[in-house]
PDB file of N, CA and C in Angstrom:
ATOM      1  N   UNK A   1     -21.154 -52.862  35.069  1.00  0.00           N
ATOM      2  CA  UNK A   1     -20.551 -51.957  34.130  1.00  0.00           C
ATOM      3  C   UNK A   1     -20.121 -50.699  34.878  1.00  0.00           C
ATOM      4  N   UNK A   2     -19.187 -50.003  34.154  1.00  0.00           N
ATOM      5  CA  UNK A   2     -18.402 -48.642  35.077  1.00  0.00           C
ATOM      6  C   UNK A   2     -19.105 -47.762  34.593  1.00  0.00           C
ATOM      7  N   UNK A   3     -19.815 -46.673  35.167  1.00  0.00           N
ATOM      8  CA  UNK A   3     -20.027 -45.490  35.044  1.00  0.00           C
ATOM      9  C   UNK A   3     -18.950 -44.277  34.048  1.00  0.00           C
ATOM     10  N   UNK A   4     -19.666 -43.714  33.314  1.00  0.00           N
ATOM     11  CA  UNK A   4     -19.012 -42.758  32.745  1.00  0.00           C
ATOM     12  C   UNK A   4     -18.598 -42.066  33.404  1.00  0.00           C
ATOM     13  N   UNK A   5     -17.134 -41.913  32.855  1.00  0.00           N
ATOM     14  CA  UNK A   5     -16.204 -40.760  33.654  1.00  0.00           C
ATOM     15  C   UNK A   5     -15.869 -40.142  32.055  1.00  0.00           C
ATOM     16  N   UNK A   6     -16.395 -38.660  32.610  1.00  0.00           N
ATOM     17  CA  UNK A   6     -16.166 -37.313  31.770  1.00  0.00           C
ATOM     18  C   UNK A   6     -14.807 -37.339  31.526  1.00  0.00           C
ATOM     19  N   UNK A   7     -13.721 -37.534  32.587  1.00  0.00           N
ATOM     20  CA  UNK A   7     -12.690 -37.177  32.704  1.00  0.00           C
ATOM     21  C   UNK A   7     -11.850 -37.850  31.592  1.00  0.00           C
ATOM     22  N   UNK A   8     -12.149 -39.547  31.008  1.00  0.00           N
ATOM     23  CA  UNK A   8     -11.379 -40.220  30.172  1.00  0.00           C
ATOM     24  C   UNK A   8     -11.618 -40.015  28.570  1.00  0.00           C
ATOM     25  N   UNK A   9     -12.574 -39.440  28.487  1.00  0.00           N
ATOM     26  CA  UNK A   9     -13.143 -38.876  27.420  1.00  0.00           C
ATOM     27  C   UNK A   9     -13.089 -39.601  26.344  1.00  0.00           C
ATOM     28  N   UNK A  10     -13.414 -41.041  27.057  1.00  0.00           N
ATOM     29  CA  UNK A  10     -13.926 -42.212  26.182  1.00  0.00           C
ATOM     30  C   UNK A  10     -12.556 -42.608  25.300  1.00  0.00           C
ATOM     31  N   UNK A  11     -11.474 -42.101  25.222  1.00  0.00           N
ATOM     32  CA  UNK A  11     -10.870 -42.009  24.143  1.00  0.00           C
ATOM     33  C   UNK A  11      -9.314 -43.161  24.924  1.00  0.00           C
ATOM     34  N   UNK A  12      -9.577 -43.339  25.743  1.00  0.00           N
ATOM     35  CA  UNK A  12      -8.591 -44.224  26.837  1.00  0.00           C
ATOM     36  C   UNK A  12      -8.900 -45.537  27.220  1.00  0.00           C
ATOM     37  N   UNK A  13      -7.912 -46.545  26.937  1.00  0.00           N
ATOM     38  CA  UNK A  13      -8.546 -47.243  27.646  1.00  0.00           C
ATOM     39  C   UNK A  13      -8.712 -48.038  29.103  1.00  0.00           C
ATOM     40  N   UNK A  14      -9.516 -48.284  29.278  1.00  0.00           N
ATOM     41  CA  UNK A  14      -9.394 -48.586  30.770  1.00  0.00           C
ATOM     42  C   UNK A  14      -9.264 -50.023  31.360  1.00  0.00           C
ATOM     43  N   UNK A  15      -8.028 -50.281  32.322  1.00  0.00           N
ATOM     44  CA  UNK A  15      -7.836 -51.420  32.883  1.00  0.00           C
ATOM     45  C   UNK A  15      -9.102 -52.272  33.249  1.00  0.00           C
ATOM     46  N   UNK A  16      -9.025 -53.348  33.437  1.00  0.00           N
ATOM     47  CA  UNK A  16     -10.384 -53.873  34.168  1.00  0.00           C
ATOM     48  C   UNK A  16     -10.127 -53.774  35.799  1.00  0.00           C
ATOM     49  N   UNK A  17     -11.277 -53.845  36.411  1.00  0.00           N
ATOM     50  CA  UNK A  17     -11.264 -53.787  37.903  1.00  0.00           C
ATOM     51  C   UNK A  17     -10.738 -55.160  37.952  1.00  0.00           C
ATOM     52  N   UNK A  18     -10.975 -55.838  39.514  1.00  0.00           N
ATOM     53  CA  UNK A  18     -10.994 -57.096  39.930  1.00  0.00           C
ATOM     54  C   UNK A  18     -11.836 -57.913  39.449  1.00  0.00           C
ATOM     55  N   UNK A  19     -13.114 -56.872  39.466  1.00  0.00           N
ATOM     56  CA  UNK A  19     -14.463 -57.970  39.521  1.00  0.00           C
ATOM     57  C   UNK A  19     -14.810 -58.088  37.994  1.00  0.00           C
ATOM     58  N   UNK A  20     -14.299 -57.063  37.298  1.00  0.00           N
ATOM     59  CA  UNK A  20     -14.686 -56.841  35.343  1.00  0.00           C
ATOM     60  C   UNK A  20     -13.716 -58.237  34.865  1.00  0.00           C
ATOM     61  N   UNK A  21     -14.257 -58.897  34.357  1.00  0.00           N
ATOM     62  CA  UNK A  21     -13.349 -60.035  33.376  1.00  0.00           C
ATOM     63  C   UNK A  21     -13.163 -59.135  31.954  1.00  0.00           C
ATOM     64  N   UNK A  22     -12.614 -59.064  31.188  1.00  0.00           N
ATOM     65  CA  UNK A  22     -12.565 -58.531  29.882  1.00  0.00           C
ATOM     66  C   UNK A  22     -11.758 -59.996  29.219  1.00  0.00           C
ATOM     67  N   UNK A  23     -12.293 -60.417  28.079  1.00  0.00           N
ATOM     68  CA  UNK A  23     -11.690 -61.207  26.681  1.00  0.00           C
ATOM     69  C   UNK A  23     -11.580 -60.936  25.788  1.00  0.00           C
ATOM     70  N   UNK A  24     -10.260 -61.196  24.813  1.00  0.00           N
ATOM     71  CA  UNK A  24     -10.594 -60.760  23.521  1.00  0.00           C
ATOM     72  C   UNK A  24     -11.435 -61.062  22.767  1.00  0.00           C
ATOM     73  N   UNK A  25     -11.501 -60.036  21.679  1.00  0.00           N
ATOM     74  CA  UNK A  25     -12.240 -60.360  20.776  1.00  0.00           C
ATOM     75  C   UNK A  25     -11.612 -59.903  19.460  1.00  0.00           C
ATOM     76  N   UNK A  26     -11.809 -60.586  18.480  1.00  0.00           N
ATOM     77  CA  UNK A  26     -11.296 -60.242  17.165  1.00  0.00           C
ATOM     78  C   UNK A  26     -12.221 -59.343  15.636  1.00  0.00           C
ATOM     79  N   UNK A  27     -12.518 -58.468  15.088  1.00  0.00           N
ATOM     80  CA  UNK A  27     -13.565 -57.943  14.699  1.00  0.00           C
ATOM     81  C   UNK A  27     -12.840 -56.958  13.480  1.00  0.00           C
ATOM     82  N   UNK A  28     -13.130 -57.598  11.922  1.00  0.00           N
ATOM     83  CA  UNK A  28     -12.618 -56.765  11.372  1.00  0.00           C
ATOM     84  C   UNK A  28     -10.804 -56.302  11.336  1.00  0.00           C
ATOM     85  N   UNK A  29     -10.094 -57.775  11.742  1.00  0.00           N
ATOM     86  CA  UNK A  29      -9.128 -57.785  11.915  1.00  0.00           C
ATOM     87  C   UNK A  29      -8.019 -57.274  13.176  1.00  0.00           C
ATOM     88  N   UNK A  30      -8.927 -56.382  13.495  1.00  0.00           N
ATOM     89  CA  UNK A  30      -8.378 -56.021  14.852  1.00  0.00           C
ATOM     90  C   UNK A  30      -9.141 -56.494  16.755  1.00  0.00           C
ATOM     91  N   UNK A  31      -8.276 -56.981  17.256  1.00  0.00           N
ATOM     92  CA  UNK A  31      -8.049 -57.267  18.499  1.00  0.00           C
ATOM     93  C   UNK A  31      -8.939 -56.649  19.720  1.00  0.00           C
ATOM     94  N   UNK A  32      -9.732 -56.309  20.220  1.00  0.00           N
ATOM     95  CA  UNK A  32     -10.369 -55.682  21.234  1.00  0.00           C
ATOM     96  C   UNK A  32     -10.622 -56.536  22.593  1.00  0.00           C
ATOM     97  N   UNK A  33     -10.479 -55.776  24.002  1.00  0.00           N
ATOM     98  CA  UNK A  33     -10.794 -56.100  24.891  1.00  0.00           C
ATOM     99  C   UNK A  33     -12.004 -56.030  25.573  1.00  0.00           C
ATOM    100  N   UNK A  34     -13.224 -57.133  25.439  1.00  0.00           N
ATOM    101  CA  UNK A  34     -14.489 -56.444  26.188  1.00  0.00           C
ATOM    102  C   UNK A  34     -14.956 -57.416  26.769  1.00  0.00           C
ATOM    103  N   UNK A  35     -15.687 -56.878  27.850  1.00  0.00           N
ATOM    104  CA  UNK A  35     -16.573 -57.773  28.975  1.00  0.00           C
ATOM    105  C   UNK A  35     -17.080 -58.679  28.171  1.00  0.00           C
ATOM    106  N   UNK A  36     -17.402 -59.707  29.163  1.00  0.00           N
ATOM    107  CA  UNK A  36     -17.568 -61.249  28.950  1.00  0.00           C
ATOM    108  C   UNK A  36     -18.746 -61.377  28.418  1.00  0.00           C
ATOM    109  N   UNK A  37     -19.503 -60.277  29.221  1.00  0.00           N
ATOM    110  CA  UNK A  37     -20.943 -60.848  28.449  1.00  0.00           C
ATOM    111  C   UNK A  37     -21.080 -59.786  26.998  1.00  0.00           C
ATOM    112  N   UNK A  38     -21.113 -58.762  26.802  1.00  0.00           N
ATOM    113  CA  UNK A  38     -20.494 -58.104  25.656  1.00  0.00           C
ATOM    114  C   UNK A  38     -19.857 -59.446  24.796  1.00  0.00           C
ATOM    115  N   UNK A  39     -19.070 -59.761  24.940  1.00  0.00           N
ATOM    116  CA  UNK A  39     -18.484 -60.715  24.087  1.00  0.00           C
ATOM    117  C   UNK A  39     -19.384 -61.859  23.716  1.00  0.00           C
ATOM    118  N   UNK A  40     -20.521 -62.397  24.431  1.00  0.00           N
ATOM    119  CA  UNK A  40     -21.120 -63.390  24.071  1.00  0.00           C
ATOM    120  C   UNK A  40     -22.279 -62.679  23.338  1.00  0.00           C
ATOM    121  N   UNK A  41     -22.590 -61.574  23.351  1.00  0.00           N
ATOM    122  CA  UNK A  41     -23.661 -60.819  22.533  1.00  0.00           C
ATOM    123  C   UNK A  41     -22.815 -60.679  21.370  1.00  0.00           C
ATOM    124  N   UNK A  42     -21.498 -59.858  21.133  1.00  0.00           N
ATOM    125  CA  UNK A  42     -21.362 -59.882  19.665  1.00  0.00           C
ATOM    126  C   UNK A  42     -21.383 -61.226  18.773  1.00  0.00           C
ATOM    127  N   UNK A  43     -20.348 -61.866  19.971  1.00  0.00           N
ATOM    128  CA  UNK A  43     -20.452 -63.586  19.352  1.00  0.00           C
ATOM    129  C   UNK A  43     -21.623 -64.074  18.310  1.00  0.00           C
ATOM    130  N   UNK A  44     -22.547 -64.084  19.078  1.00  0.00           N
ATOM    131  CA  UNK A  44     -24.219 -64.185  18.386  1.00  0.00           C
ATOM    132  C   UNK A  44     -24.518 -63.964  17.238  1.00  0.00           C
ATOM    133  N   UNK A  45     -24.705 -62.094  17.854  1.00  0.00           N
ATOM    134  CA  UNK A  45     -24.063 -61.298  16.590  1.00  0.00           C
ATOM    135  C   UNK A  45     -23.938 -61.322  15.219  1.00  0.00           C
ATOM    136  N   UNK A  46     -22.790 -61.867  15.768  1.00  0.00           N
ATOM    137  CA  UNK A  46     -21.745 -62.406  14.005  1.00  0.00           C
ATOM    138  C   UNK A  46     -22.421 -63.442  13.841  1.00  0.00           C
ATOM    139  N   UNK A  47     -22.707 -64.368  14.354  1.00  0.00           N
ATOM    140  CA  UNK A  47     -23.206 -65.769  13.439  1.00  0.00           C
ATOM    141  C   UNK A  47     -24.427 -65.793  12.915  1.00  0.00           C
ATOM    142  N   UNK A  48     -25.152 -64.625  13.357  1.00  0.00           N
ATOM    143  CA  UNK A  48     -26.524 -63.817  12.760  1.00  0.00           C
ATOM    144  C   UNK A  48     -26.428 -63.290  11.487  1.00  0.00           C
ATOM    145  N   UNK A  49     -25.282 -62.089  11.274  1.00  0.00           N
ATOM    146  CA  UNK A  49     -24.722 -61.909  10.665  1.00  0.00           C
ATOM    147  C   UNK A  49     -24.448 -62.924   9.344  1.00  0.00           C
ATOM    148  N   UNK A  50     -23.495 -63.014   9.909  1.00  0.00           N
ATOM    149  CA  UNK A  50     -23.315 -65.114   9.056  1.00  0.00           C
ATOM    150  C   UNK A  50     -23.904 -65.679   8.043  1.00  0.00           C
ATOM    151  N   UNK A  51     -25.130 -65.562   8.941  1.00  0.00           N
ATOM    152  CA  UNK A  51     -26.339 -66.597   8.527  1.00  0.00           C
ATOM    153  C   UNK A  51     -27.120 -65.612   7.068  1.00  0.00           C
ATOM    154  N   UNK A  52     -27.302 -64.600   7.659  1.00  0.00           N
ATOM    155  CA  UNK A  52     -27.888 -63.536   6.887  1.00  0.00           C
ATOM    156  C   UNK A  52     -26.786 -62.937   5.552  1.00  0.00           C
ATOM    157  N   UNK A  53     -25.420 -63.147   5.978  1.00  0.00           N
ATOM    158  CA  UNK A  53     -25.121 -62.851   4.538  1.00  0.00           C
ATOM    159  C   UNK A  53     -25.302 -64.130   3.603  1.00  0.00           C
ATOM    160  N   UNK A  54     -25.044 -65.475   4.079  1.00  0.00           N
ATOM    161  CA  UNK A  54     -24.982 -66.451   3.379  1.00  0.00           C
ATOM    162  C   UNK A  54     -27.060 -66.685   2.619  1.00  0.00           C
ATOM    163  N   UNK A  55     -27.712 -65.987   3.298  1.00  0.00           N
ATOM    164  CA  UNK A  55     -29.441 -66.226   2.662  1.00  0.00           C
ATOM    165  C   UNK A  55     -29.040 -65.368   1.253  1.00  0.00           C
ATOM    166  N   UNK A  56     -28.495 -64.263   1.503  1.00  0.00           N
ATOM    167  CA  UNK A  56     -28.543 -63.196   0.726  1.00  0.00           C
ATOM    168  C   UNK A  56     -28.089 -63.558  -0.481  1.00  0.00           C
ATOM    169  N   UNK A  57     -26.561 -64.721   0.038  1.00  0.00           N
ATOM    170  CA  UNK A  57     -25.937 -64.906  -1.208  1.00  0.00           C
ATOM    171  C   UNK A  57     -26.750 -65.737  -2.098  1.00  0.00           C
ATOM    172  N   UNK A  58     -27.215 -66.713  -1.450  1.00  0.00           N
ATOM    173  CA  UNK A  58     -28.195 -67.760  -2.117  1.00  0.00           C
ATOM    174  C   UNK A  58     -29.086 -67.117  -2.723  1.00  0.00           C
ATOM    175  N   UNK A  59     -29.780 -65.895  -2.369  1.00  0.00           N
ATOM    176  CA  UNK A  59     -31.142 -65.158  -2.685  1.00  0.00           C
ATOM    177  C   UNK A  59     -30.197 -64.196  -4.484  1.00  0.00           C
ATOM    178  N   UNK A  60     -28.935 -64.221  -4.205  1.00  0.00           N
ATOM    179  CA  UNK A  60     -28.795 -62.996  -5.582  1.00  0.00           C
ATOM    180  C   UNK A  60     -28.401 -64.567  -6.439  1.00  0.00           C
ATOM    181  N   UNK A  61     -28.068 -65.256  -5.959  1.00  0.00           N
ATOM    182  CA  UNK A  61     -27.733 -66.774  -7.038  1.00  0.00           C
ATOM    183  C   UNK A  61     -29.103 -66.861  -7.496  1.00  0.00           C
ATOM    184  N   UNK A  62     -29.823 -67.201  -6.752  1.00  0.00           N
ATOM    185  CA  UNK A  62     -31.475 -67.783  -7.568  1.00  0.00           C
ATOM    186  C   UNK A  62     -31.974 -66.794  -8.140  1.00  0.00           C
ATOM    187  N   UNK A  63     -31.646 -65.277  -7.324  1.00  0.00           N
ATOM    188  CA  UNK A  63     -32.468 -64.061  -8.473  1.00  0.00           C
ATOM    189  C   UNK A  63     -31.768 -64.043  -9.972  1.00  0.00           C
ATOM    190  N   UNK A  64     -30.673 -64.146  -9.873  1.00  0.00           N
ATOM    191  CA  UNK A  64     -29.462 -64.716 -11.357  1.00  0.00           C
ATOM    192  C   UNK A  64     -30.765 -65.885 -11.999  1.00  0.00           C
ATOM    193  N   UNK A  65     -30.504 -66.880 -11.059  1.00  0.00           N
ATOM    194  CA  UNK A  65     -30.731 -68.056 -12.294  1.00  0.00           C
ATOM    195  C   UNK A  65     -32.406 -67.804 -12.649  1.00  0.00           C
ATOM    196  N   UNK A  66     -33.452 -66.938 -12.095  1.00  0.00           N
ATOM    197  CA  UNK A  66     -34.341 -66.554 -12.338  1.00  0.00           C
ATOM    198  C   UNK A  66     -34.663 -65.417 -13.590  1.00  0.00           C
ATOM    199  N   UNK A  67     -33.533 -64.672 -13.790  1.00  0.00           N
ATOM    200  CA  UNK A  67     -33.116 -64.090 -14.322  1.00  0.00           C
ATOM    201  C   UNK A  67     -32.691 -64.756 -16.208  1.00  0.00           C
ATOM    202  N   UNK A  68     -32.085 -65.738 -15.811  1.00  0.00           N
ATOM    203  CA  UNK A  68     -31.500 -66.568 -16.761  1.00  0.00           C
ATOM    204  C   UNK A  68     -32.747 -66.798 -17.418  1.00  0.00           C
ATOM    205  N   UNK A  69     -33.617 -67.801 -16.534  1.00  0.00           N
ATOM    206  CA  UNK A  69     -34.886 -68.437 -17.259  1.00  0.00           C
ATOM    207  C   UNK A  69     -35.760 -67.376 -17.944  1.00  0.00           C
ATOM    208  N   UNK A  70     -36.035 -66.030 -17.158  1.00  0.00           N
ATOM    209  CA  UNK A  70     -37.105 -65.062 -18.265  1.00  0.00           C
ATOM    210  C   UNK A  70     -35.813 -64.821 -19.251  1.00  0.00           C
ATOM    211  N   UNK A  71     -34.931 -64.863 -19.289  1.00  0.00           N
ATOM    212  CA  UNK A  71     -34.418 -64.499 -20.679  1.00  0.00           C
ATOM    213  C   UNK A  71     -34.642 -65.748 -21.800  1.00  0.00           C
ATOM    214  N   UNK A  72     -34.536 -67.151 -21.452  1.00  0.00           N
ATOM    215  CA  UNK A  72     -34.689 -67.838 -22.381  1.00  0.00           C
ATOM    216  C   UNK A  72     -36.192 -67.862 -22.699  1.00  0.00           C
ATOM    217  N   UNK A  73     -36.832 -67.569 -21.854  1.00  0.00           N
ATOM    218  CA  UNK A  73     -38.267 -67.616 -21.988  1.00  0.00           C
ATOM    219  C   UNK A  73     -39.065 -66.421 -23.190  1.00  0.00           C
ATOM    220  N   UNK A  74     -38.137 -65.473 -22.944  1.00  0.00           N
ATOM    221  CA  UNK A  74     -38.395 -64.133 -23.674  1.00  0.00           C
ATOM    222  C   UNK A  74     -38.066 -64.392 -25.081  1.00  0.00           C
ATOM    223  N   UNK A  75     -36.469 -65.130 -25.512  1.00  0.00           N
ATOM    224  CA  UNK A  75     -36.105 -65.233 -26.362  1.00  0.00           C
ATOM    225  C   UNK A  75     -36.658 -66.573 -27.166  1.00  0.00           C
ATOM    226  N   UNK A  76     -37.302 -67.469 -26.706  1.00  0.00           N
ATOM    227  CA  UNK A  76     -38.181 -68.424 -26.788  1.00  0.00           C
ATOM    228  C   UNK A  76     -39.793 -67.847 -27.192  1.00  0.00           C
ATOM    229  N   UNK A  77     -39.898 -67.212 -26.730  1.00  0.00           N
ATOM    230  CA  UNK A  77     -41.343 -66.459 -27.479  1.00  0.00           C
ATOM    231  C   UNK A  77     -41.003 -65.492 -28.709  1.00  0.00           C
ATOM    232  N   UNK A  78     -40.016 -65.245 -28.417  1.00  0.00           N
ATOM    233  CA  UNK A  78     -39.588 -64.538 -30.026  1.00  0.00           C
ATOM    234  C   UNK A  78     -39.869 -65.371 -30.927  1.00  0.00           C
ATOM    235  N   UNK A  79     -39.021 -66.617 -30.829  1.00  0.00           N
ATOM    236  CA  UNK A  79     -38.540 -67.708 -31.812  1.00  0.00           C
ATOM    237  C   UNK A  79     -40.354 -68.548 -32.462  1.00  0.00           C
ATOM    238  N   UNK A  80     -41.534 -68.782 -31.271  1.00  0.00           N
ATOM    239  CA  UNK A  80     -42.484 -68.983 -31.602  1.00  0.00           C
ATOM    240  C   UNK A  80     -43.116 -68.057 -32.241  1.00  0.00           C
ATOM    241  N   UNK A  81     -42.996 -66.535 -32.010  1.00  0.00           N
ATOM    242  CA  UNK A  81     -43.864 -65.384 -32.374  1.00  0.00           C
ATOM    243  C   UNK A  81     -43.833 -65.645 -34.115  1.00  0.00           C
ATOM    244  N   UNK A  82     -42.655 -65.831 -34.574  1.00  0.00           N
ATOM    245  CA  UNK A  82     -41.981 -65.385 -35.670  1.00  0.00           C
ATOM    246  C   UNK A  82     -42.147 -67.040 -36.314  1.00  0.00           C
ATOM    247  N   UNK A  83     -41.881 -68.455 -35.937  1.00  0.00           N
ATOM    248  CA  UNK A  83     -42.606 -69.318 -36.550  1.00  0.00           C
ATOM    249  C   UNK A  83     -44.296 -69.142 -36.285  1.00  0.00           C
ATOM    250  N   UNK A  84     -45.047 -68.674 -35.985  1.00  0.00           N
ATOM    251  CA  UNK A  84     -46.508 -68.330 -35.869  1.00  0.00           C
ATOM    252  C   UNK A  84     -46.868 -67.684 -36.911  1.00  0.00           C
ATOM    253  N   UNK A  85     -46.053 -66.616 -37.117  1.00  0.00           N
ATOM    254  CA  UNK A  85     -46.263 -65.734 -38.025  1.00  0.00           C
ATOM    255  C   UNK A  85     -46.018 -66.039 -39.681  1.00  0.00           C
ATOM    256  N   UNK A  86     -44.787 -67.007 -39.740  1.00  0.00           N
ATOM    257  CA  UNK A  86     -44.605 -68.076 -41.085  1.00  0.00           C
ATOM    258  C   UNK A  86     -45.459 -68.498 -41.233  1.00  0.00           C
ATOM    259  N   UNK A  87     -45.758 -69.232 -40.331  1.00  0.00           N
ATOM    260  CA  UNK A  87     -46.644 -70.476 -40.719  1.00  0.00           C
ATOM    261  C   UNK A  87     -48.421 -69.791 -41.194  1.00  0.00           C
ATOM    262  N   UNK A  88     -48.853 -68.745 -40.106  1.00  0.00           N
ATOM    263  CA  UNK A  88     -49.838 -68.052 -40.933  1.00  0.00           C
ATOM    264  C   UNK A  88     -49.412 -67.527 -42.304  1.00  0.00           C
ATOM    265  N   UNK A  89     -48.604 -67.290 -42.871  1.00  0.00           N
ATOM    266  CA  UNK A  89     -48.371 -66.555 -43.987  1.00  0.00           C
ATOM    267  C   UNK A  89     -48.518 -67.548 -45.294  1.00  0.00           C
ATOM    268  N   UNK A  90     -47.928 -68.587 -44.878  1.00  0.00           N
ATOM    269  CA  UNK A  90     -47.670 -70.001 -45.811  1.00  0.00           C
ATOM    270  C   UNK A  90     -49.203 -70.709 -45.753  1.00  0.00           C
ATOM    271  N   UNK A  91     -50.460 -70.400 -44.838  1.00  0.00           N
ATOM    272  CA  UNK A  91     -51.370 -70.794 -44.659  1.00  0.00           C
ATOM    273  C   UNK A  91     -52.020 -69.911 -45.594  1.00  0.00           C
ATOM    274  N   UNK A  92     -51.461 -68.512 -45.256  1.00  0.00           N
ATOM    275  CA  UNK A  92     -52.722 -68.003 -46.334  1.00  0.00           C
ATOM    276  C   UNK A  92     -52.370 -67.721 -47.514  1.00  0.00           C
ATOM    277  N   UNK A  93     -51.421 -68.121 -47.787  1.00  0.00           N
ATOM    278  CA  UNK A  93     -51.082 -68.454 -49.712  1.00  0.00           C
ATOM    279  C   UNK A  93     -51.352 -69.298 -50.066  1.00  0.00           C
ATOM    280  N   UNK A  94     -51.743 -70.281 -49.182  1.00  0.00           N
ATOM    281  CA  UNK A  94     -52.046 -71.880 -49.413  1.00  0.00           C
ATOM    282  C   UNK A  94     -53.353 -71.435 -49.756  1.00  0.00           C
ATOM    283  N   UNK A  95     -54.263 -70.705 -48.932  1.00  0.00           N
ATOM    284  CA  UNK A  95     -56.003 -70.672 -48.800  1.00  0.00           C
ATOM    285  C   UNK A  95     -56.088 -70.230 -49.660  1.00  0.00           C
ATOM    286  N   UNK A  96     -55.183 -69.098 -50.324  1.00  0.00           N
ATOM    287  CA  UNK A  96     -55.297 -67.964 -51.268  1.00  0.00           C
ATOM    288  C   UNK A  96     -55.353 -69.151 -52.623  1.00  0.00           C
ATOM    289  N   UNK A  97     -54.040 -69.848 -53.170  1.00  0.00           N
ATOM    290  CA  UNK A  97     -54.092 -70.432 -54.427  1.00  0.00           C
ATOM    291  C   UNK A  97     -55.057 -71.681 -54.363  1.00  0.00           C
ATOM    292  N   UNK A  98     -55.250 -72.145 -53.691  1.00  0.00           N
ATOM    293  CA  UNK A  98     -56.843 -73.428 -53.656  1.00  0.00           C
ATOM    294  C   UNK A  98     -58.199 -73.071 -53.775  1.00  0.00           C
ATOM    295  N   UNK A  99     -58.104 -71.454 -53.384  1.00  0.00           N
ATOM    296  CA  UNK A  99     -59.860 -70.998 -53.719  1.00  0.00           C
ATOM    297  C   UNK A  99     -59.650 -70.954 -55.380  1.00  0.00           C
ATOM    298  N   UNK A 100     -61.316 -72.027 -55.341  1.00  0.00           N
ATOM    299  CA  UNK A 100     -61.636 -71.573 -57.187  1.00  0.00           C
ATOM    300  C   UNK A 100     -61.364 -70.072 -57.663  1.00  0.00           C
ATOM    301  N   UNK A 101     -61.266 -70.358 -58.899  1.00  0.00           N
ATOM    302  CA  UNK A 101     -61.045 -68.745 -59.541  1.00  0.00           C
ATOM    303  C   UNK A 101     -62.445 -68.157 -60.171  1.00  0.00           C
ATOM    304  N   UNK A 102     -62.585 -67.412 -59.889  1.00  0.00           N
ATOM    305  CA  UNK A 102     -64.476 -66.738 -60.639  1.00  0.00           C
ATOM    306  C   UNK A 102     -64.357 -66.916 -61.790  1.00  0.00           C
ATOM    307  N   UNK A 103     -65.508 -67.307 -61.614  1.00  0.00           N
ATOM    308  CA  UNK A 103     -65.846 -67.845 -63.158  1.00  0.00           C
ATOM    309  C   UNK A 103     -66.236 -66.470 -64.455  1.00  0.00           C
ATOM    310  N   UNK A 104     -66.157 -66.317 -65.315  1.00  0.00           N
ATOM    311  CA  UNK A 104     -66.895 -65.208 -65.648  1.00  0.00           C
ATOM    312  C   UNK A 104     -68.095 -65.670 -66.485  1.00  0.00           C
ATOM    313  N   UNK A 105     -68.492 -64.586 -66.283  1.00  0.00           N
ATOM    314  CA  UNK A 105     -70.045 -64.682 -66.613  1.00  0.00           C
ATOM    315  C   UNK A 105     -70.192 -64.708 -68.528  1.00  0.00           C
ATOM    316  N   UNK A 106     -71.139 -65.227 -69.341  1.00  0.00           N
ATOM    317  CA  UNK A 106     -71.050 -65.447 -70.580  1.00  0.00           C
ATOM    318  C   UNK A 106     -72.825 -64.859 -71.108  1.00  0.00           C
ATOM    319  N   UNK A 107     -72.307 -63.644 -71.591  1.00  0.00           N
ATOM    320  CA  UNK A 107     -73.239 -63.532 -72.179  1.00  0.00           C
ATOM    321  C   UNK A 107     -72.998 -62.480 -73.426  1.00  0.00           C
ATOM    322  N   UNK A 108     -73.907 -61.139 -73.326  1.00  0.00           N
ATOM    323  CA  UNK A 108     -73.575 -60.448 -74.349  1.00  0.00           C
ATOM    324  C   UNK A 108     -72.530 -58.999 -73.982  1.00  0.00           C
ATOM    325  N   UNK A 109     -71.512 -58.604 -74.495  1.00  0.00           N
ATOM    326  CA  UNK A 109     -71.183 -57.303 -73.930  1.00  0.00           C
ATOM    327  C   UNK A 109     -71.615 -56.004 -74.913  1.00  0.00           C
TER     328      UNK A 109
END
């Protein structure tokens, strides 16, 4: 690698020597020239990259369809809460009209 020179002020770019190979590279649509091995590190890189956006995508799909299920699940315990609650109600009108009725008592008032 070349030593920093103050003088180019980074902002230039610089030919390759004899011994520097430079290849393109493509990044974000635009074109760049960089050493060979530079180039096999971003290479990597990106397919790291890659890899890691495609987990991510899979990871917000299943957090979705995870998502999906506590909602039916939520709205599914509603639907039991509320037949639970019938069905006790219809139970205890049932218990209510089958208990004998008191008898009254017979004597003198």
């Amino acid at each position: 690698m070349r030593p920093y020179d103050h003088q180019t002020k980074g902002s230039k770019a610089l030919e390759p020597t004899a011994t520097e190979k430079r290849v393109p590279i493509e990044l974000q649509g635009k074109t760049f020239l960089v050493e060979d091995g530079l180039h096999a590190v971003l290479t990597d890189m990106g397919k790291v990259l890659v890899a890691l956006q495609e987990e991510a995508r899979a990871l917000k799909e299943k957090a979705a369809g995870f998502e999906a299920f506590k909602e039916r699940l939520e709205t599914d315990n509603l639907d039991l809460q509320e037949q639970l609650e019938k069905a006790t109600a219809e139970l205890k009108q049932f218990t209510e009209a089958s208990e004998p009725a008191p008898q009254e008592k017979k004597g003198r008032k």
